[in-house]
N, C-alpha and C. Protein backbone atom coordinates (compact mmCIF):
# COMPACT_ATOMS: atom_id res chain seq x y z
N UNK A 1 -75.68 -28.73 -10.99
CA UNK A 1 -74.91 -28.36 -9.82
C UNK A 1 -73.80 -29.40 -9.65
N UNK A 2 -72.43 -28.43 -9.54
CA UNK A 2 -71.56 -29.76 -8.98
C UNK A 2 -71.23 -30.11 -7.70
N UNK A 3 -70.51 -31.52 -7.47
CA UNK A 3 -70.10 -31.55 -6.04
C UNK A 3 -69.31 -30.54 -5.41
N UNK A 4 -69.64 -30.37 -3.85
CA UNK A 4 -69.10 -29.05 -2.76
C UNK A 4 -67.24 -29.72 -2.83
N UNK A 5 -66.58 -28.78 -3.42
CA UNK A 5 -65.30 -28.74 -2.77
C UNK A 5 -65.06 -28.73 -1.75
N UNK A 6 -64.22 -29.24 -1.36
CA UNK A 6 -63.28 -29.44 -0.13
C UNK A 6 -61.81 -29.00 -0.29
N UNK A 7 -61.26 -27.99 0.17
CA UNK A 7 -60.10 -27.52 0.14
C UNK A 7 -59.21 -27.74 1.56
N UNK A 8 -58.57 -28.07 1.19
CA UNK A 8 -57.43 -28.31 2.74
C UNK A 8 -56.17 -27.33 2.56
N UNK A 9 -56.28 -26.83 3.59
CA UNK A 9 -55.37 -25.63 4.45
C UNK A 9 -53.93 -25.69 3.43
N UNK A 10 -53.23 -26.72 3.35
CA UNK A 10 -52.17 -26.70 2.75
C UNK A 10 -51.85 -26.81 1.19
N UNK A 11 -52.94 -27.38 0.49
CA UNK A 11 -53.87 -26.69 -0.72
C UNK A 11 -54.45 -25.00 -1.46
N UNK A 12 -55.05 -24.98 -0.22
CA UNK A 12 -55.70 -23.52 -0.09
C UNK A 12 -54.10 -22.41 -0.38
N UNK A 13 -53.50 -22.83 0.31
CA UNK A 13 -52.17 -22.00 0.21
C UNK A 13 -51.31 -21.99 -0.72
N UNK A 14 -51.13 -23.19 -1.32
CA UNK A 14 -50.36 -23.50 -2.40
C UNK A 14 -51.35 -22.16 -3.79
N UNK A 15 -52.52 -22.60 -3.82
CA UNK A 15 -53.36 -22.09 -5.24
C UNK A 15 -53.83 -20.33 -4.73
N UNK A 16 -53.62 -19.69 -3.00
CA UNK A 16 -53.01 -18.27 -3.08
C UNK A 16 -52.13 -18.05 -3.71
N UNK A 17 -50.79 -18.57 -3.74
CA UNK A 17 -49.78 -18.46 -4.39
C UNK A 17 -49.27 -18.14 -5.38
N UNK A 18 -50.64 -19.34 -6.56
CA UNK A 18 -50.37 -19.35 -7.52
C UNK A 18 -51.01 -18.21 -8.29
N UNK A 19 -52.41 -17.73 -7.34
CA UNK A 19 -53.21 -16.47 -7.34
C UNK A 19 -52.10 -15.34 -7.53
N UNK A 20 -51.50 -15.31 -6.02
CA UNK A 20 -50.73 -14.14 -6.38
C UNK A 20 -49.97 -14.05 -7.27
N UNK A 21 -48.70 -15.06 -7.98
CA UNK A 21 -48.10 -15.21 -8.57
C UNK A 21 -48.45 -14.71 -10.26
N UNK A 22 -50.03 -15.18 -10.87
CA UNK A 22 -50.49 -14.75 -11.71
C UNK A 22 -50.71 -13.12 -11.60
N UNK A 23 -51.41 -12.79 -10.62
CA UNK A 23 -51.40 -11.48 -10.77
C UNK A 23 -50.11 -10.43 -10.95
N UNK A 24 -49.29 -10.88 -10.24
CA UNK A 24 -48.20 -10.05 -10.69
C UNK A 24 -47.70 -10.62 -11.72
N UNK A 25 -47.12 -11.87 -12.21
CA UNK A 25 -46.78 -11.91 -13.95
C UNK A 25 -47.74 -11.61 -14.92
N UNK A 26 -48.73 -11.22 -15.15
CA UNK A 26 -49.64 -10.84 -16.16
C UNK A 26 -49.85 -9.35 -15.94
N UNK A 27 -49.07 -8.94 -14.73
CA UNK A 27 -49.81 -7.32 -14.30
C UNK A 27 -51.35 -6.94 -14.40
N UNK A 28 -51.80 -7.76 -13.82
CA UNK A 28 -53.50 -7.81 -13.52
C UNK A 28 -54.15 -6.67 -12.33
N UNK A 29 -54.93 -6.18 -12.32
CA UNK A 29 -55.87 -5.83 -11.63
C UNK A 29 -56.01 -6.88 -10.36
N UNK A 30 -56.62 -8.13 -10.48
CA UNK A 30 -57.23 -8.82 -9.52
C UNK A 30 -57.59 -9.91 -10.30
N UNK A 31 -56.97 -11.39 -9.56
CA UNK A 31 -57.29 -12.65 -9.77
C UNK A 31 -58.32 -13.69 -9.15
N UNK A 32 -59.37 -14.01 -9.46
CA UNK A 32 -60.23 -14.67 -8.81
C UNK A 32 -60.09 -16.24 -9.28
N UNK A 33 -60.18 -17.08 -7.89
CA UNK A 33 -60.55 -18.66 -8.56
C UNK A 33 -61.65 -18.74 -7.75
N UNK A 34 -62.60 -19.65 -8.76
CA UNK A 34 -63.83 -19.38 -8.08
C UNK A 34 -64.52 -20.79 -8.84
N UNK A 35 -65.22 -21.73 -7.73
CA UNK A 35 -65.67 -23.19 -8.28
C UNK A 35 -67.15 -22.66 -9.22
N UNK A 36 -67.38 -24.08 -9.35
CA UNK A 36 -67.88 -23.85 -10.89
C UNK A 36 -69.80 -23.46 -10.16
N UNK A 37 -69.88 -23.81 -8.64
CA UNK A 37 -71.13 -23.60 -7.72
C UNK A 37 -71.06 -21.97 -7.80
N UNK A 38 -69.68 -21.34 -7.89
CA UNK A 38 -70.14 -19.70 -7.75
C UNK A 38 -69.52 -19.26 -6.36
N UNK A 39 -68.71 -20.06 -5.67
CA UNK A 39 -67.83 -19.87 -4.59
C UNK A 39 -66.48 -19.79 -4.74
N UNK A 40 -66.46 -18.25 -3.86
CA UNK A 40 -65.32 -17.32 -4.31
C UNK A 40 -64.37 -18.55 -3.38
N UNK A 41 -62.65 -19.18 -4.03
CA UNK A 41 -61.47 -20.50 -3.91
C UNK A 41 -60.57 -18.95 -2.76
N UNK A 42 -60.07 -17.95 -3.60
CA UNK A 42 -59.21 -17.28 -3.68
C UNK A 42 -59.35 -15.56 -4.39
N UNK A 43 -58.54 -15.06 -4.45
CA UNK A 43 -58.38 -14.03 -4.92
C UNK A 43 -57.10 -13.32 -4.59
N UNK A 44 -56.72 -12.31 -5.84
CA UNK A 44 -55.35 -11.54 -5.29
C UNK A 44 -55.41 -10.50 -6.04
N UNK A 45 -55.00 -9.27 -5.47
CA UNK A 45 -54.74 -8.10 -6.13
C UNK A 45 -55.84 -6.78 -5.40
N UNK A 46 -56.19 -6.18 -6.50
CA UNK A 46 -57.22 -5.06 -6.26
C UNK A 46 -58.41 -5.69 -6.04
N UNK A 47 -58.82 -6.22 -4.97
CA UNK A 47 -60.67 -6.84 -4.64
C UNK A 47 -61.06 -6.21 -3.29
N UNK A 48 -60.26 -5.17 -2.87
CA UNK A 48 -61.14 -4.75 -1.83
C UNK A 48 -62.57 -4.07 -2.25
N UNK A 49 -62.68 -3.05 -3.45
CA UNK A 49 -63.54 -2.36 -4.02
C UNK A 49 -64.69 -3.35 -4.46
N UNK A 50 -64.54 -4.44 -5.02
CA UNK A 50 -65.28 -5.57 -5.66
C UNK A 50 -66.01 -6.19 -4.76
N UNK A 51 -67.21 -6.21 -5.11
CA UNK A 51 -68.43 -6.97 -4.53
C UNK A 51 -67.89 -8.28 -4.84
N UNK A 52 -66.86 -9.12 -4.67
CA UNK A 52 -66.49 -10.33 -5.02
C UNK A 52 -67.24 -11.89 -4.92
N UNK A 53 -68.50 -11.58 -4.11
CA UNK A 53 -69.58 -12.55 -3.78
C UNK A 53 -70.19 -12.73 -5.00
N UNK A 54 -70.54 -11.48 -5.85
CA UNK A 54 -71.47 -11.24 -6.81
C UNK A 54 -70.45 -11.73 -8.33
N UNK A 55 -69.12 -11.45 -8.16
CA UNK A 55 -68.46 -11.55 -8.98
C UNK A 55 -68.35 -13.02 -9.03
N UNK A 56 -68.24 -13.85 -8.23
CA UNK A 56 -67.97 -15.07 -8.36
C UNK A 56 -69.06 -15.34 -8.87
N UNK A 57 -70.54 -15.34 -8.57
CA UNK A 57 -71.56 -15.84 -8.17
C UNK A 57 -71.79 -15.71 -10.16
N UNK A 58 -71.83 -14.38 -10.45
CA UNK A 58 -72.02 -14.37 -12.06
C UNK A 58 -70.97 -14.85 -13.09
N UNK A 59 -70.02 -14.84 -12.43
CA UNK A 59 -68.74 -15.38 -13.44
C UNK A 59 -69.46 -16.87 -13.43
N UNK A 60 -69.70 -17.48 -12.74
CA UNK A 60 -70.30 -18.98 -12.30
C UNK A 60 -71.88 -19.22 -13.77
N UNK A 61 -72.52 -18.33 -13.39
CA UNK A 61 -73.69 -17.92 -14.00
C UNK A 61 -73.24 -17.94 -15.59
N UNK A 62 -72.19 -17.35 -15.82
CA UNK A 62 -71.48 -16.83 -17.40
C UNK A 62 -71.22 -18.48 -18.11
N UNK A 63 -70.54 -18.77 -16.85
CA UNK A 63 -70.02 -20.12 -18.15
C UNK A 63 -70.84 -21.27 -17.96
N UNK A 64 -71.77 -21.38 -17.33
CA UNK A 64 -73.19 -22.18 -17.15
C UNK A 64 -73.39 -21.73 -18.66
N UNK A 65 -73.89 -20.85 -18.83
CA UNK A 65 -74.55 -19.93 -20.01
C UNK A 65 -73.88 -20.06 -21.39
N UNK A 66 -72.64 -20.06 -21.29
CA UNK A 66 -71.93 -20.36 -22.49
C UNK A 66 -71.95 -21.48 -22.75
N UNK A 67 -71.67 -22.90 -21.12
CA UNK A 67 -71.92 -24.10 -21.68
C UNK A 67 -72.94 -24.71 -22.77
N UNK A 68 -73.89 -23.96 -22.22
CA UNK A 68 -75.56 -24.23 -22.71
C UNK A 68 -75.98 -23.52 -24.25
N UNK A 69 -74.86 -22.61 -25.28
CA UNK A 69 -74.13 -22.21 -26.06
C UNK A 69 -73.50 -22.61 -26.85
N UNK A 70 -72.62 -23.77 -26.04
CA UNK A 70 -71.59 -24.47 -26.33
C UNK A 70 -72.31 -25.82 -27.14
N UNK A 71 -73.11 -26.44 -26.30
CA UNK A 71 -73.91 -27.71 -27.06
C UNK A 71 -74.52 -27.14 -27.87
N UNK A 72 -75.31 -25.86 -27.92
CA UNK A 72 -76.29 -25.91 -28.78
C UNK A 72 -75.33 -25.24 -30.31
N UNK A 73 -74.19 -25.56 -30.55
CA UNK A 73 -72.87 -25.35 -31.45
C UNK A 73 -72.10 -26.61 -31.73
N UNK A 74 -72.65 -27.79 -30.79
CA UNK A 74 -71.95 -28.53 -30.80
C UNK A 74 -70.76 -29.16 -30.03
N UNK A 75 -70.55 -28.21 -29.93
CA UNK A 75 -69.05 -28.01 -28.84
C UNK A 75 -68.99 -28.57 -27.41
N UNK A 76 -68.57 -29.01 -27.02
CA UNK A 76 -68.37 -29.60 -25.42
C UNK A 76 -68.42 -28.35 -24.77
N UNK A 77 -67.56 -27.21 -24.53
CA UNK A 77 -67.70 -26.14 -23.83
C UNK A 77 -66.67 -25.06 -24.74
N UNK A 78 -66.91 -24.19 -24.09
CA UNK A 78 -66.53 -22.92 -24.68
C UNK A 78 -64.77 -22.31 -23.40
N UNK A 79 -63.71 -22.49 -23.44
CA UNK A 79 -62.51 -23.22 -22.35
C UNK A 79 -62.23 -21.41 -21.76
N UNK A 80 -61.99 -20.74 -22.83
CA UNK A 80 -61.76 -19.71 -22.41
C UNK A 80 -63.01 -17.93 -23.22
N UNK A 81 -62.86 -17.32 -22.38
CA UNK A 81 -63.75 -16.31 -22.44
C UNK A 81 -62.70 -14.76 -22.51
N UNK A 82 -62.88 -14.04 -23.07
CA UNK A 82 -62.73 -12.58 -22.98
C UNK A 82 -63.54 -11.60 -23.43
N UNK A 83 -63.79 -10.80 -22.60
CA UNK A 83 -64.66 -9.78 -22.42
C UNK A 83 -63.84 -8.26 -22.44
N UNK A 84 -64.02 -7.42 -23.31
CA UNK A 84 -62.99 -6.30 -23.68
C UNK A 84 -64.33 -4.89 -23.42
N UNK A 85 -63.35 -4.30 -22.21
CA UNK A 85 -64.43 -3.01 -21.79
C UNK A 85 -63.47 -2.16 -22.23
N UNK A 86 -64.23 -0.08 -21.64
CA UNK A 86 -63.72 0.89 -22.04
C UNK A 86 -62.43 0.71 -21.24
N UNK A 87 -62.81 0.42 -19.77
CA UNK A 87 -61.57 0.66 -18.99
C UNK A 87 -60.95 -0.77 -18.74
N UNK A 88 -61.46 -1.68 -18.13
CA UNK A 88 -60.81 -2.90 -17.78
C UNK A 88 -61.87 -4.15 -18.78
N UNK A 89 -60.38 -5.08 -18.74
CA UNK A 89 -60.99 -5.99 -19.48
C UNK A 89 -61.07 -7.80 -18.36
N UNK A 90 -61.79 -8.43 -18.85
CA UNK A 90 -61.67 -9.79 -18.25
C UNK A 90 -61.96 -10.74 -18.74
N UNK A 91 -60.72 -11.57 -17.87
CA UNK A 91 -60.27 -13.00 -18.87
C UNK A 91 -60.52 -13.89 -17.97
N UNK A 92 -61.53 -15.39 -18.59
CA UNK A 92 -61.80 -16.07 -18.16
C UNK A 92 -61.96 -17.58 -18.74
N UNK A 93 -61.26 -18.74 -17.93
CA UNK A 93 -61.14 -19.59 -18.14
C UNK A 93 -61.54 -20.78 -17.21
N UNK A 94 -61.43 -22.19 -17.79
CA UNK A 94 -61.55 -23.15 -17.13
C UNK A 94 -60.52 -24.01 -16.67
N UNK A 95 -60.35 -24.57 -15.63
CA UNK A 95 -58.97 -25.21 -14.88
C UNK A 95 -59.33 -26.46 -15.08
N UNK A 96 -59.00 -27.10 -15.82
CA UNK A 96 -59.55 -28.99 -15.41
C UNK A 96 -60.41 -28.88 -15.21
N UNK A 97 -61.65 -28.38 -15.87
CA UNK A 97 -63.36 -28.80 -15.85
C UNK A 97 -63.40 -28.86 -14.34
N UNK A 98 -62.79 -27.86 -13.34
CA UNK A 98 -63.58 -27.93 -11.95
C UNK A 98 -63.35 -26.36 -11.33
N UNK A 99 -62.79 -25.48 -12.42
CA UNK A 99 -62.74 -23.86 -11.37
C UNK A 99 -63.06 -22.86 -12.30
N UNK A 100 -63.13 -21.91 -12.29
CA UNK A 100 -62.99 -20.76 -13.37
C UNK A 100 -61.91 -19.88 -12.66
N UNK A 101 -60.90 -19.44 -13.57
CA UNK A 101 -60.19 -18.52 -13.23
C UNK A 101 -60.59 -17.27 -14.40
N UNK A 102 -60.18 -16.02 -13.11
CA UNK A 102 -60.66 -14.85 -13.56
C UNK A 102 -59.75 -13.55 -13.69
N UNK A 103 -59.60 -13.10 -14.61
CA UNK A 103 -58.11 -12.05 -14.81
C UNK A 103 -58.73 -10.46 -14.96
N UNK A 104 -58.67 -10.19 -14.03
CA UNK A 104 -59.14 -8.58 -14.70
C UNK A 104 -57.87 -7.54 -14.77
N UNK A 105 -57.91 -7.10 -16.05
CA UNK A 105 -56.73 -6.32 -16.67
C UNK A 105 -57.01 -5.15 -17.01
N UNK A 106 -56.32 -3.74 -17.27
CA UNK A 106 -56.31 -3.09 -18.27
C UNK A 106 -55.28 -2.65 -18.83
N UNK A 107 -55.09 -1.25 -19.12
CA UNK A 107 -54.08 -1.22 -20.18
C UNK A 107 -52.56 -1.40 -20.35
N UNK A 108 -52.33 -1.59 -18.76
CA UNK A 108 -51.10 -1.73 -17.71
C UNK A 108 -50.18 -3.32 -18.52
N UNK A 109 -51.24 -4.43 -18.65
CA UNK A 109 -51.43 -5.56 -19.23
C UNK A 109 -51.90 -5.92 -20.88
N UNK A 110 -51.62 -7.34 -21.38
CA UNK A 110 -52.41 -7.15 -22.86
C UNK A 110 -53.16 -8.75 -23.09
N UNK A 111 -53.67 -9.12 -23.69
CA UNK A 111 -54.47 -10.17 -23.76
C UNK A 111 -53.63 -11.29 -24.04
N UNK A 112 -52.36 -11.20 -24.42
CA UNK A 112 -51.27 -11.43 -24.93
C UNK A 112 -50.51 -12.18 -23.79
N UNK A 113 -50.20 -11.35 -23.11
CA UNK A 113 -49.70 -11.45 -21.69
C UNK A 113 -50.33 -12.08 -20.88
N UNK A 114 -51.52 -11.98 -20.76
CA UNK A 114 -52.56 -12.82 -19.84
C UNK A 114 -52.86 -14.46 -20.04
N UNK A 115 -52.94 -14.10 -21.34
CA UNK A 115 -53.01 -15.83 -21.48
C UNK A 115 -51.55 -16.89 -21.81
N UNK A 116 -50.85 -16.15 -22.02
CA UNK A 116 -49.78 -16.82 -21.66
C UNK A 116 -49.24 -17.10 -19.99
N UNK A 117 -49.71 -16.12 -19.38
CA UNK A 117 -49.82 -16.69 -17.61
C UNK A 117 -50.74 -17.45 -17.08
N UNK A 118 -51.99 -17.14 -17.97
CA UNK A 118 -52.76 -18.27 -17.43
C UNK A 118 -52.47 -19.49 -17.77
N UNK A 119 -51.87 -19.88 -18.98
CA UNK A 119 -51.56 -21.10 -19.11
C UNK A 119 -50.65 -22.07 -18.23
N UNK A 120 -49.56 -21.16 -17.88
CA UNK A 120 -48.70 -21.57 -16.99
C UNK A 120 -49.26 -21.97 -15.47
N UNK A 121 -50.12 -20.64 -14.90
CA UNK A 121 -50.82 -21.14 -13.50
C UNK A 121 -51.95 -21.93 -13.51
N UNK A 122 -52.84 -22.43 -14.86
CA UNK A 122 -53.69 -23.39 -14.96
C UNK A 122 -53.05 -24.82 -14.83
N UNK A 123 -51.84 -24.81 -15.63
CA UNK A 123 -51.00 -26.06 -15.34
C UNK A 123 -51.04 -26.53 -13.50
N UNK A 124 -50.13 -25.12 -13.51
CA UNK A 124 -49.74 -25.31 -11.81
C UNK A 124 -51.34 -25.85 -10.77
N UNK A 125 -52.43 -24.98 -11.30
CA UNK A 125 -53.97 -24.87 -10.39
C UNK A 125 -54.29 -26.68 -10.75
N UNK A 126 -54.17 -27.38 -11.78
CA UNK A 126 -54.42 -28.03 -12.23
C UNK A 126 -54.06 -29.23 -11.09
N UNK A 127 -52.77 -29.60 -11.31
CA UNK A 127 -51.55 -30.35 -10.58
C UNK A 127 -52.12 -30.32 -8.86
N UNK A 128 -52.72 -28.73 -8.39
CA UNK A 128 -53.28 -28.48 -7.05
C UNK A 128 -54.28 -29.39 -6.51
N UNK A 129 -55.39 -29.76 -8.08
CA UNK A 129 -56.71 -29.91 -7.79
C UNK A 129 -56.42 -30.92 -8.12
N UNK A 130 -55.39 -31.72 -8.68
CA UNK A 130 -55.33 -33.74 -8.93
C UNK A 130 -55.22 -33.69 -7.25
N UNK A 131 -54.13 -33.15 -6.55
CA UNK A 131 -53.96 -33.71 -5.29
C UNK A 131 -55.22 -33.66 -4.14
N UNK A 132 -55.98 -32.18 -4.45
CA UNK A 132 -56.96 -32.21 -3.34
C UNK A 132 -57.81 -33.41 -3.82
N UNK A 133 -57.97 -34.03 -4.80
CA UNK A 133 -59.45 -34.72 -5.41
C UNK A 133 -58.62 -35.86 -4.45
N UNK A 134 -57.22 -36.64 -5.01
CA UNK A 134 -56.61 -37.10 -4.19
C UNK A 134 -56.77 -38.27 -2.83
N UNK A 135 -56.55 -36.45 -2.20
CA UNK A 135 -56.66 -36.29 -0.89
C UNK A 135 -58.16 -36.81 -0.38
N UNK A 136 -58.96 -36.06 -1.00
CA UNK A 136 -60.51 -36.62 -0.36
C UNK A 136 -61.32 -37.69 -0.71
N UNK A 137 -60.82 -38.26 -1.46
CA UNK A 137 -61.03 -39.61 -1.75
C UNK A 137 -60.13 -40.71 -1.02
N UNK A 138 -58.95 -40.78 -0.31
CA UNK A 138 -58.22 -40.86 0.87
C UNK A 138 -59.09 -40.99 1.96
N UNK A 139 -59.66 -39.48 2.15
CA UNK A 139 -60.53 -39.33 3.20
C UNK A 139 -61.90 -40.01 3.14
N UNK A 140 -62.13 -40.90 2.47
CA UNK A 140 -63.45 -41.79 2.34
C UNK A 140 -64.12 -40.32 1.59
N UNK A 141 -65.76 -41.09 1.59
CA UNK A 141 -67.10 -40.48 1.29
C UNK A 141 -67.19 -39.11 1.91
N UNK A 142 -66.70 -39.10 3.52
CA UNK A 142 -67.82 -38.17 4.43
C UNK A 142 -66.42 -37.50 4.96
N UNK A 143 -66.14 -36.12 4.75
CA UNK A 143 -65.30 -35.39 5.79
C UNK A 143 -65.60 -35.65 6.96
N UNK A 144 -66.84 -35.47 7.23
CA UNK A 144 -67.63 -35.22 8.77
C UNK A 144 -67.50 -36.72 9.18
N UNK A 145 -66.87 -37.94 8.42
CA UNK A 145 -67.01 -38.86 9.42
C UNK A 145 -66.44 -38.94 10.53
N UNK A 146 -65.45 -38.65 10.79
CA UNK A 146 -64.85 -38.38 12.47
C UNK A 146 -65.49 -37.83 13.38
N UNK A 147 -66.43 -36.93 12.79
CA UNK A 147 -67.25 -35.82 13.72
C UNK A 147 -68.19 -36.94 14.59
N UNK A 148 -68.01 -36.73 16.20
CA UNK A 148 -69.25 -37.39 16.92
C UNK A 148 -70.12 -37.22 17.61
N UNK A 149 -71.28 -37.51 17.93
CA UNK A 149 -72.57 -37.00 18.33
C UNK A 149 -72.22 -35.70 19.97
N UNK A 150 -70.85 -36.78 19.95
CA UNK A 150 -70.72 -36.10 21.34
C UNK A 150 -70.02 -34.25 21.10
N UNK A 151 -69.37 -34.70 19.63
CA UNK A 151 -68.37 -33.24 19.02
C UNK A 151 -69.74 -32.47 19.06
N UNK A 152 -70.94 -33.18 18.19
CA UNK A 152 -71.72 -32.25 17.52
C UNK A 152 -72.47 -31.33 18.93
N UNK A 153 -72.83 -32.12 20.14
CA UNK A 153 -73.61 -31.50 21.06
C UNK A 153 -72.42 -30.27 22.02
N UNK A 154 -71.34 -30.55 22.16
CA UNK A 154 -70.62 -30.25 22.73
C UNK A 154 -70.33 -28.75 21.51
N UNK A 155 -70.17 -28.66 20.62
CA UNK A 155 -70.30 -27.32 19.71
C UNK A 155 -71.55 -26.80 19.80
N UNK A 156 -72.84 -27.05 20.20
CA UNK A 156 -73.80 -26.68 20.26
C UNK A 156 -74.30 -26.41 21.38
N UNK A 157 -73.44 -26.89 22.52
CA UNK A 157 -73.71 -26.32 23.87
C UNK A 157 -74.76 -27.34 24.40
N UNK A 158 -75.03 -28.76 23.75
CA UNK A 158 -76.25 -29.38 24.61
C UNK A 158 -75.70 -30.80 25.36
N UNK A 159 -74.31 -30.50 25.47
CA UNK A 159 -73.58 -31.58 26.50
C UNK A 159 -72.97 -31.17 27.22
């Protein structure tokens, strides 16, 4: 298990961006970033239909699985993944050993196309996640250190 991300508001927005931005240069279906715990970062495109909890949660599950694949090959990890269906296909990768990004395409798009955008918005996702790591290391050990006994009772209704 890895450490819980922490995303800050002006972060969070920047790597929608870059969400949306991929989805329309690759002509995708729907873009997911999703940490390596199985928690859905983002998304853009067609995900209203998508159980996207489950999608994160197994995309998470997938490259656990490949890691564990990966050593037993030798290999440190396995960086990128594609999976080729009847109707849609999906492309999946790693951002700086801390996200998986997720491309679902079909014939609109080509595998071609996809990973040449991902390369470009992994750069960009990349550059996102030096600053949040950054940032919270800035912020000491504990987000919650500011939080005080008096915040905590006073949200809980016992002050």
């Amino acid at each position: 298990m890895t450490s819980q991300l922490v995303l800050f508001e002006e972060e969070h927005k920047l790597i929608v961006d870059i969400c949306d931005g991929l989805h329309r240069d690759a002509v995708a279906k729907a873009v997911f970033l999703v940490d390596k715990n199985g928690q859905l970062l983002a998304n853009s495109g067609e995900t209203a239909s998508m159980d996207t909890t489950s999608l994160a949660s197994l995309t998470a599950g997938n490259i656990a699985a490949t890691g564990g694949l990966a050593q037993l090959l030798g290999e440190k990890e396995f960086a990128i993944q594609f999976h080729e269906g009847e109707h849609d296909n999906i492309h999946i990768s790693l951002v700086g050993h801390r996200v998986i990004l997720v491309i679902i395409f079909d014939q609109r798009s080509s595998l071609g196309l996809v990973r040449l955008r991902v390369r470009k918005a992994s750069a960009e996702l990349s550059s996102v996640f030096d600053v949040i790591e950054s940032k919270a290391q800035d912020q000491g050990s504990s987000v919650f250190s500011e939080i005080t006994d008096d915040d905590i009772d006073s949200l809980f209704g016992d002050g």
